[in-house]
N, C-alpha and C. Protein backbone atom coordinates (compact mmCIF):
# COMPACT_ATOMS: atom_id res chain seq x y z
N UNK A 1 -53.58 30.09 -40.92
CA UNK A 1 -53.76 30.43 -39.52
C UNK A 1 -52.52 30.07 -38.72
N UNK A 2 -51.54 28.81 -39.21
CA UNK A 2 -50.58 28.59 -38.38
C UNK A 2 -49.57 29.46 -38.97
N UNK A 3 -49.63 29.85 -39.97
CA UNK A 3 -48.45 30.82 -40.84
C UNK A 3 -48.33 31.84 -39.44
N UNK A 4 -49.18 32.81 -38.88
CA UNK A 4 -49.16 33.44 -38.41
C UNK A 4 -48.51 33.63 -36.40
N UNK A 5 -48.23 31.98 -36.42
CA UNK A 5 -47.84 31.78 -34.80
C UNK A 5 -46.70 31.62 -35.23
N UNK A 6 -45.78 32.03 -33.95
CA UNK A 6 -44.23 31.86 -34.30
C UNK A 6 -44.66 30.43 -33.62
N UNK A 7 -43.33 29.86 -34.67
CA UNK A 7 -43.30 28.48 -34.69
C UNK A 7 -42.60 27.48 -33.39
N UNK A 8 -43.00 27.06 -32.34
CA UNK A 8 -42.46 26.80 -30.96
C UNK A 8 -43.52 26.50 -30.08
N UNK A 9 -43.77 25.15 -29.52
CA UNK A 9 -44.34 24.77 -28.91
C UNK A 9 -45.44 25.75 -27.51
N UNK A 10 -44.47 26.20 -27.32
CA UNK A 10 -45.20 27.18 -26.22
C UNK A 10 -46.12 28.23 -26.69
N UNK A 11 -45.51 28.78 -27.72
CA UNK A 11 -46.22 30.08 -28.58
C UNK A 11 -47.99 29.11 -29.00
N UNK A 12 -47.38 27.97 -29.76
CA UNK A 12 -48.62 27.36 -30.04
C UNK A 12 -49.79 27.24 -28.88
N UNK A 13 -49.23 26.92 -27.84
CA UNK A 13 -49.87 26.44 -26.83
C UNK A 13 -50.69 27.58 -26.22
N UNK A 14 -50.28 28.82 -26.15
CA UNK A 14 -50.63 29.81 -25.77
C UNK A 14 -51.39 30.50 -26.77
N UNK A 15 -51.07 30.31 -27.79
CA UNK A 15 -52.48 30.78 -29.03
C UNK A 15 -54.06 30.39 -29.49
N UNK A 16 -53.65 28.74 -29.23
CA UNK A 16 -54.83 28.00 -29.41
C UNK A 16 -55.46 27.67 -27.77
N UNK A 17 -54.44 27.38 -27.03
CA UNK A 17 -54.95 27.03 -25.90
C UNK A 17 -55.06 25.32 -25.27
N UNK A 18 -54.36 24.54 -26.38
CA UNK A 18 -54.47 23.64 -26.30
C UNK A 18 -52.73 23.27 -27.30
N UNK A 19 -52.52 21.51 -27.06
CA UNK A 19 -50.76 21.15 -27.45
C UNK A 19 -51.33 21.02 -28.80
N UNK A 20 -50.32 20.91 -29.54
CA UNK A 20 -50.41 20.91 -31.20
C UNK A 20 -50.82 19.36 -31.43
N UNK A 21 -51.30 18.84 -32.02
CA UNK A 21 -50.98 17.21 -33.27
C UNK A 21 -49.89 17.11 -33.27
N UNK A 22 -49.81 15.78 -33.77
CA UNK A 22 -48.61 15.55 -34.28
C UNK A 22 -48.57 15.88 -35.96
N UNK A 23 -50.28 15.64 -36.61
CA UNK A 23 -50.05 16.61 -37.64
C UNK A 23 -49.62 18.23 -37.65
N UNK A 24 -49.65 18.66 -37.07
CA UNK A 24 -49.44 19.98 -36.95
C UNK A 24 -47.93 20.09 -36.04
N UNK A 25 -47.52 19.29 -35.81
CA UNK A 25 -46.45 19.88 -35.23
C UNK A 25 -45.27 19.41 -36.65
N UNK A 26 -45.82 18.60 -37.43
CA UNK A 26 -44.74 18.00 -38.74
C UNK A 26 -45.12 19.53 -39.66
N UNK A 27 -46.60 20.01 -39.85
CA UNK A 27 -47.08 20.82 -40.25
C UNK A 27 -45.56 21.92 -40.50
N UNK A 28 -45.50 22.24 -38.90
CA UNK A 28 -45.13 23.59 -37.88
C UNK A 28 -42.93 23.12 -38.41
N UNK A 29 -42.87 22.03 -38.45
CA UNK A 29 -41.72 21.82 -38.97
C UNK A 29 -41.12 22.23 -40.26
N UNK A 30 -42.31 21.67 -41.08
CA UNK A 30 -42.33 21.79 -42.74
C UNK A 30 -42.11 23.40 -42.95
N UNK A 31 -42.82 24.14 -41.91
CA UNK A 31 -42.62 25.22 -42.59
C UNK A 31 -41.58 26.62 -41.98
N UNK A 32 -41.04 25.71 -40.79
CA UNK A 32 -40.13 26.17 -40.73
C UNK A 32 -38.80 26.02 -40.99
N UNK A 33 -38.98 24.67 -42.06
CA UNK A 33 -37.55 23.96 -42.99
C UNK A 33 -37.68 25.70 -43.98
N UNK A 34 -39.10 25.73 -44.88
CA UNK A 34 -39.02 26.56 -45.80
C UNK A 34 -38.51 27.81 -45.46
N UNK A 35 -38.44 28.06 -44.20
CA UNK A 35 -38.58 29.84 -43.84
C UNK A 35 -37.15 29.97 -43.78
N UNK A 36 -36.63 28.86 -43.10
CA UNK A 36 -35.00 28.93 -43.10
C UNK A 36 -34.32 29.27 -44.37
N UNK A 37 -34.97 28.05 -45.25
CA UNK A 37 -34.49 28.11 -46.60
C UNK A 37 -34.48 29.32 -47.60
N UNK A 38 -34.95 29.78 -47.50
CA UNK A 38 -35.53 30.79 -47.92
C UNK A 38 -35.07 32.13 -47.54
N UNK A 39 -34.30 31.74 -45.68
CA UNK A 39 -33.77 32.59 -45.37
C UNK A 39 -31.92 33.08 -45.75
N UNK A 40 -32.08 31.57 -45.86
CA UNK A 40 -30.40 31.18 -46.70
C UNK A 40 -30.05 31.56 -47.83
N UNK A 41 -31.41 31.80 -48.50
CA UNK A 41 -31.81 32.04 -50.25
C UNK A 41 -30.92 30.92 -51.06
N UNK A 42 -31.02 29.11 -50.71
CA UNK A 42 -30.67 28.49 -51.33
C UNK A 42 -31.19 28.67 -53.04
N UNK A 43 -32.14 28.65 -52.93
CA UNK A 43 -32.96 28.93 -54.21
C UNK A 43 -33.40 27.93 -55.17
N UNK A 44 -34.03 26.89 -53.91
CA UNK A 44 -34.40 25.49 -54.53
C UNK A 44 -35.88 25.42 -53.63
N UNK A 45 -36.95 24.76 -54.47
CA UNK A 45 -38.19 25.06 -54.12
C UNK A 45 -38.91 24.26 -53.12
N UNK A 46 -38.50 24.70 -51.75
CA UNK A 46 -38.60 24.18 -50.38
C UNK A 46 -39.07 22.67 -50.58
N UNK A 47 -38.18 21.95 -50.99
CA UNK A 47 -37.54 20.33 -51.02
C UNK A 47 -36.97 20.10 -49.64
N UNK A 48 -36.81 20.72 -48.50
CA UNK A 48 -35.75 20.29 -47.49
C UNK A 48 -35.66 19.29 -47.09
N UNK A 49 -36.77 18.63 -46.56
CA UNK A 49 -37.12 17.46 -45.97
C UNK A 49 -37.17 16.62 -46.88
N UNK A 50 -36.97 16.58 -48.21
CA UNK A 50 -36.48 15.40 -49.08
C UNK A 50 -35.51 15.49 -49.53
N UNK A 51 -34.86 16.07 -49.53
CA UNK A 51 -33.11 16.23 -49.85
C UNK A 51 -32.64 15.84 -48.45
N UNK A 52 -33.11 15.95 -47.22
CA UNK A 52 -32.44 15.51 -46.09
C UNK A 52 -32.35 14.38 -46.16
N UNK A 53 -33.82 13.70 -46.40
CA UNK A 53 -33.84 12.37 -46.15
C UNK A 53 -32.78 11.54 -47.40
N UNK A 54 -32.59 12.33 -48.89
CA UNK A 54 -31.76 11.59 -49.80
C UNK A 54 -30.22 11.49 -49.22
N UNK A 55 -30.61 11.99 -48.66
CA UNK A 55 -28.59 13.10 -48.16
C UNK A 55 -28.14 11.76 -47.06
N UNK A 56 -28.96 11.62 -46.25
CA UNK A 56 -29.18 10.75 -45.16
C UNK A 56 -29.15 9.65 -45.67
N UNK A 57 -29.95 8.91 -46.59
CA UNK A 57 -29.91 7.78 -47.27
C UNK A 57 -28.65 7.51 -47.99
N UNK A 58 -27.80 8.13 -48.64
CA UNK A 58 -26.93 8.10 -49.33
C UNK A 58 -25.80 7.99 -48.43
N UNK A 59 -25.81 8.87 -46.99
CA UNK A 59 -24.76 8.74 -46.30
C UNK A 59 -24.55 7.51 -45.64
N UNK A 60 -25.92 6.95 -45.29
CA UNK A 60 -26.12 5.63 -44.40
C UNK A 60 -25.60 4.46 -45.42
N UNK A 61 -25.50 4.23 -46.56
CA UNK A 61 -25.34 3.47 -47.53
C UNK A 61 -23.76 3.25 -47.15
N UNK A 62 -22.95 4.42 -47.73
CA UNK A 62 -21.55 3.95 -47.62
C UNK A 62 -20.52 4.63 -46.46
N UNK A 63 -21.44 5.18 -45.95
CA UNK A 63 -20.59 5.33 -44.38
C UNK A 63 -19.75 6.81 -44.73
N UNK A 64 -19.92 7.62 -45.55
CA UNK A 64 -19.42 8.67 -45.98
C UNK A 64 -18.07 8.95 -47.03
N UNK A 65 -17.91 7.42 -47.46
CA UNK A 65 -16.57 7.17 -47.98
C UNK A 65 -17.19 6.49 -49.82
N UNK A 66 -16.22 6.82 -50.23
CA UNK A 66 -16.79 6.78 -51.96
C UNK A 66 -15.77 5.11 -51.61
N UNK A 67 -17.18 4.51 -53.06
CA UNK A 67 -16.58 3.09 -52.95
C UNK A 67 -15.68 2.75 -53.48
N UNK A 68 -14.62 2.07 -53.12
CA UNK A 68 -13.17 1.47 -53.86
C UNK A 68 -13.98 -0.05 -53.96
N UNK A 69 -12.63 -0.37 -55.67
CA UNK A 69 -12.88 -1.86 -56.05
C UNK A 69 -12.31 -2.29 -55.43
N UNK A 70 -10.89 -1.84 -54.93
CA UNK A 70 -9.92 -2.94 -53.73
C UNK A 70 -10.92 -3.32 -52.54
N UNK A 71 -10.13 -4.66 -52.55
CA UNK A 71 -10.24 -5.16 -51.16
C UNK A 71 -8.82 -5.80 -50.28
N UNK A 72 -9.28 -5.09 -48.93
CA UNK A 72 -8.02 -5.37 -47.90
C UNK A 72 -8.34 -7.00 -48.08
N UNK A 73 -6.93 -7.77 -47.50
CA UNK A 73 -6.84 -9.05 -47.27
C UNK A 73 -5.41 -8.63 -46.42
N UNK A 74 -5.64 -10.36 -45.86
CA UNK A 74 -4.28 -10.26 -45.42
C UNK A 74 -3.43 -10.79 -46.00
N UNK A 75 -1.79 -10.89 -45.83
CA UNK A 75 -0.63 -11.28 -46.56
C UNK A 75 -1.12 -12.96 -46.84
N UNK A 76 -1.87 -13.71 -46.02
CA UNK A 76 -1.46 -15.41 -46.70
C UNK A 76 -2.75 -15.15 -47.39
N UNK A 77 -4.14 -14.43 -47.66
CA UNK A 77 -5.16 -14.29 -48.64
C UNK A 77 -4.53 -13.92 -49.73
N UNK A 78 -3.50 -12.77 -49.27
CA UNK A 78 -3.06 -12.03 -50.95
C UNK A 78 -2.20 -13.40 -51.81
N UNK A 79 -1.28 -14.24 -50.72
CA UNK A 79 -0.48 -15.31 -51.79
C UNK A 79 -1.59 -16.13 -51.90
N UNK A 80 -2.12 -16.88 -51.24
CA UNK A 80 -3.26 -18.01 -52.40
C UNK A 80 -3.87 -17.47 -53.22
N UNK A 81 -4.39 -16.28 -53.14
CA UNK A 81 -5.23 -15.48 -54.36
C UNK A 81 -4.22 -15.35 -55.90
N UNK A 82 -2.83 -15.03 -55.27
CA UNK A 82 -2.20 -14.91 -56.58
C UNK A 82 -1.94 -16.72 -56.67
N UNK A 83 -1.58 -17.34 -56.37
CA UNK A 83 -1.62 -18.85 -56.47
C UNK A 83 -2.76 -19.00 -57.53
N UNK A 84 -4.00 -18.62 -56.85
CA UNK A 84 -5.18 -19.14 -57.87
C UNK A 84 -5.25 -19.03 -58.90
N UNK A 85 -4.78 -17.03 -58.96
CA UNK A 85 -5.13 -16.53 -60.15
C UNK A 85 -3.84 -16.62 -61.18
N UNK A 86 -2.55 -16.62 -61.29
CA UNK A 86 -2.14 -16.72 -61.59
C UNK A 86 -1.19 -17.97 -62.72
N UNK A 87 -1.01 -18.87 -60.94
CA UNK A 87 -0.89 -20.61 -61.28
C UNK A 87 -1.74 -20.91 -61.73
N UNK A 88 -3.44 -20.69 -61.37
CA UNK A 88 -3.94 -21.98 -61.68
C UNK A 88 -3.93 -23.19 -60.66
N UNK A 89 -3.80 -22.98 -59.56
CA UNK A 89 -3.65 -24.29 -58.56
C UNK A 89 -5.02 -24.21 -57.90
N UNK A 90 -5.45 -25.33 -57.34
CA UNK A 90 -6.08 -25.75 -56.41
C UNK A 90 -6.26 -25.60 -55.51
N UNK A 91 -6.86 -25.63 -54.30
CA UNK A 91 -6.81 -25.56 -53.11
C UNK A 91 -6.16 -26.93 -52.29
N UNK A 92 -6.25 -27.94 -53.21
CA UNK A 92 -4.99 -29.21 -52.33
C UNK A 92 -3.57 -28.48 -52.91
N UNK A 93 -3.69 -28.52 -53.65
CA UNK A 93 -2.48 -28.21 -54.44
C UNK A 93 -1.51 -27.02 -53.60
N UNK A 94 -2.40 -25.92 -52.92
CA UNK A 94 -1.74 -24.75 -52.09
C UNK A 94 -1.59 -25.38 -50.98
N UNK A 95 -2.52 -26.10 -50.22
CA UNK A 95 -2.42 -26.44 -49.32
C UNK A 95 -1.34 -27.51 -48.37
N UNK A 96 -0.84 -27.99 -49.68
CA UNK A 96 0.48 -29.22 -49.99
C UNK A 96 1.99 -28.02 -50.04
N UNK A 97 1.66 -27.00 -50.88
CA UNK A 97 2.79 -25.86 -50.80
C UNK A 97 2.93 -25.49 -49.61
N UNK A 98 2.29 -24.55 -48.93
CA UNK A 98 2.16 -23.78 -47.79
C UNK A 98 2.34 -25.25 -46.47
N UNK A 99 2.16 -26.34 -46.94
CA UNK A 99 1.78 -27.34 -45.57
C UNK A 99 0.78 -26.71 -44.63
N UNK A 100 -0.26 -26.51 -45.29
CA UNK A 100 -1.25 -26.22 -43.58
C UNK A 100 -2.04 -27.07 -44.31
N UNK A 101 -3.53 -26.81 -43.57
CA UNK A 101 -4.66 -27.59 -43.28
C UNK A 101 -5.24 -27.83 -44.26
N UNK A 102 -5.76 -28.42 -45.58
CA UNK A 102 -7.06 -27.82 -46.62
C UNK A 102 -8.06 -26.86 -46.05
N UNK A 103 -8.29 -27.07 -44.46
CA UNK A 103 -9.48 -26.59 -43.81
C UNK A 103 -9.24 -25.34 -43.94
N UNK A 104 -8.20 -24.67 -43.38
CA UNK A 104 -7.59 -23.73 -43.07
C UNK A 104 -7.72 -22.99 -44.30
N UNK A 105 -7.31 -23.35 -46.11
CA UNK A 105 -7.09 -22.79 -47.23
C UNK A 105 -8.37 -22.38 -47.68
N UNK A 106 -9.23 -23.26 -47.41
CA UNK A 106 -10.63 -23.31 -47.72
C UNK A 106 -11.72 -22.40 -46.97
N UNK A 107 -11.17 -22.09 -45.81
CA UNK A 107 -11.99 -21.17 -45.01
C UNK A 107 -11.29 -19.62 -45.27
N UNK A 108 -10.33 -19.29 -45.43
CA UNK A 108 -9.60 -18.54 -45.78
C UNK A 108 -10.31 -18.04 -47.63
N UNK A 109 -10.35 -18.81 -48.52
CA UNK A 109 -10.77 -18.45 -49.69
C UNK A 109 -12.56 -17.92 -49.89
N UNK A 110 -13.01 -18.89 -48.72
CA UNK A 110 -14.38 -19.01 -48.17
C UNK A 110 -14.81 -17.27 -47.97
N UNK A 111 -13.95 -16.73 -47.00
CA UNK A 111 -13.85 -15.44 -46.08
C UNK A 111 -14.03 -14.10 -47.28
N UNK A 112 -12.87 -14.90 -48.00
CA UNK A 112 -12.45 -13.28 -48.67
C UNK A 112 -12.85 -13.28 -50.07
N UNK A 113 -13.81 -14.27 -50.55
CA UNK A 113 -14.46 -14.75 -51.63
C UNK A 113 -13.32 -14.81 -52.90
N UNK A 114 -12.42 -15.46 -52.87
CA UNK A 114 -11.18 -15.94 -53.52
C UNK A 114 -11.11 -16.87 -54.62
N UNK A 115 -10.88 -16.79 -55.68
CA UNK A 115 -9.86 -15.82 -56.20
C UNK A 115 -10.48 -14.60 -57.02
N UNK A 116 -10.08 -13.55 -56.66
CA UNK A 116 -10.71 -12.26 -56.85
C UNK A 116 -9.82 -11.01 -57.40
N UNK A 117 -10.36 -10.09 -58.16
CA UNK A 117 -9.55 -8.88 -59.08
C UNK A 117 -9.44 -8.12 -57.68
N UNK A 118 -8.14 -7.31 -57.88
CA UNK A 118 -8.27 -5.85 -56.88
C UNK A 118 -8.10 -6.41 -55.59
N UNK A 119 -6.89 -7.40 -55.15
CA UNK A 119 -6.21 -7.73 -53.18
C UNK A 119 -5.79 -6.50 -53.38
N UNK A 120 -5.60 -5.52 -51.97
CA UNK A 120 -4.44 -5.74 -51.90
C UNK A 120 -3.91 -5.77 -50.40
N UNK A 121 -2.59 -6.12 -49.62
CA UNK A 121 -2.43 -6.24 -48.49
C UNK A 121 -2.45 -5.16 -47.56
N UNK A 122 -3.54 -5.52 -46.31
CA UNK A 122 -3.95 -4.11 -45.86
C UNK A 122 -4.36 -4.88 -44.48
């Protein structure tokens, strides 16, 4: 019976005589995802509204960008990281090189979860 109303609030309103549901207005959606589809001749079996929502989910995940193993740091993350990984030193031990704070080395390794594969300076 709704196949037969063009699909649009007013048309509805003027057929029955009364506003649609909200079942019937998801109804009145659903099937005008298919009519489109159909009109496109994708040729996939009126899925729309779940491929939107995967499409959507997938986009919301990584922001539209495919994931890289790098990670940006900055230039004094990238030298203690190679310090770590390389030397083998400590965090007194850098911190005695460089002369700054332990606090400072430690919040810094803290940040950028250090020492780690794949800096690079960015």
């Amino acid at each position: 019976m709704i196949d037969n109303v063009e699909l649009t609030f007013e048309s509805f309103h003027k057929a029955f005589g009364r506003a649609p549901s909200e079942k019937e207005i998801g109804m009145m959606m659903n099937i005008k995802a298919t009519q489109q589809e159909k009109q496109i001749k994708t040729g996939r079996d009126g899925k729309t509204m779940e491929r939107s929502r995967i499409s959507q989910m997938n986009t919301m995940g990584r922001g539209g960008r495919k994931k890289s193993n790098k990670v940006k740091v900055t230039p004094r993350a990238f030298m203690i990281n190679k310090m770590m990984m390389k030397y083998s030193l400590s965090p007194e031990d850098i911190a005695d090189i460089l002369q700054d704070d332990l606090k400072v080395i430690t919040n810094c390794i803290s940040r950028f979860r250090l020492p780690r594969e794949g800096c690079v300076v960015g």
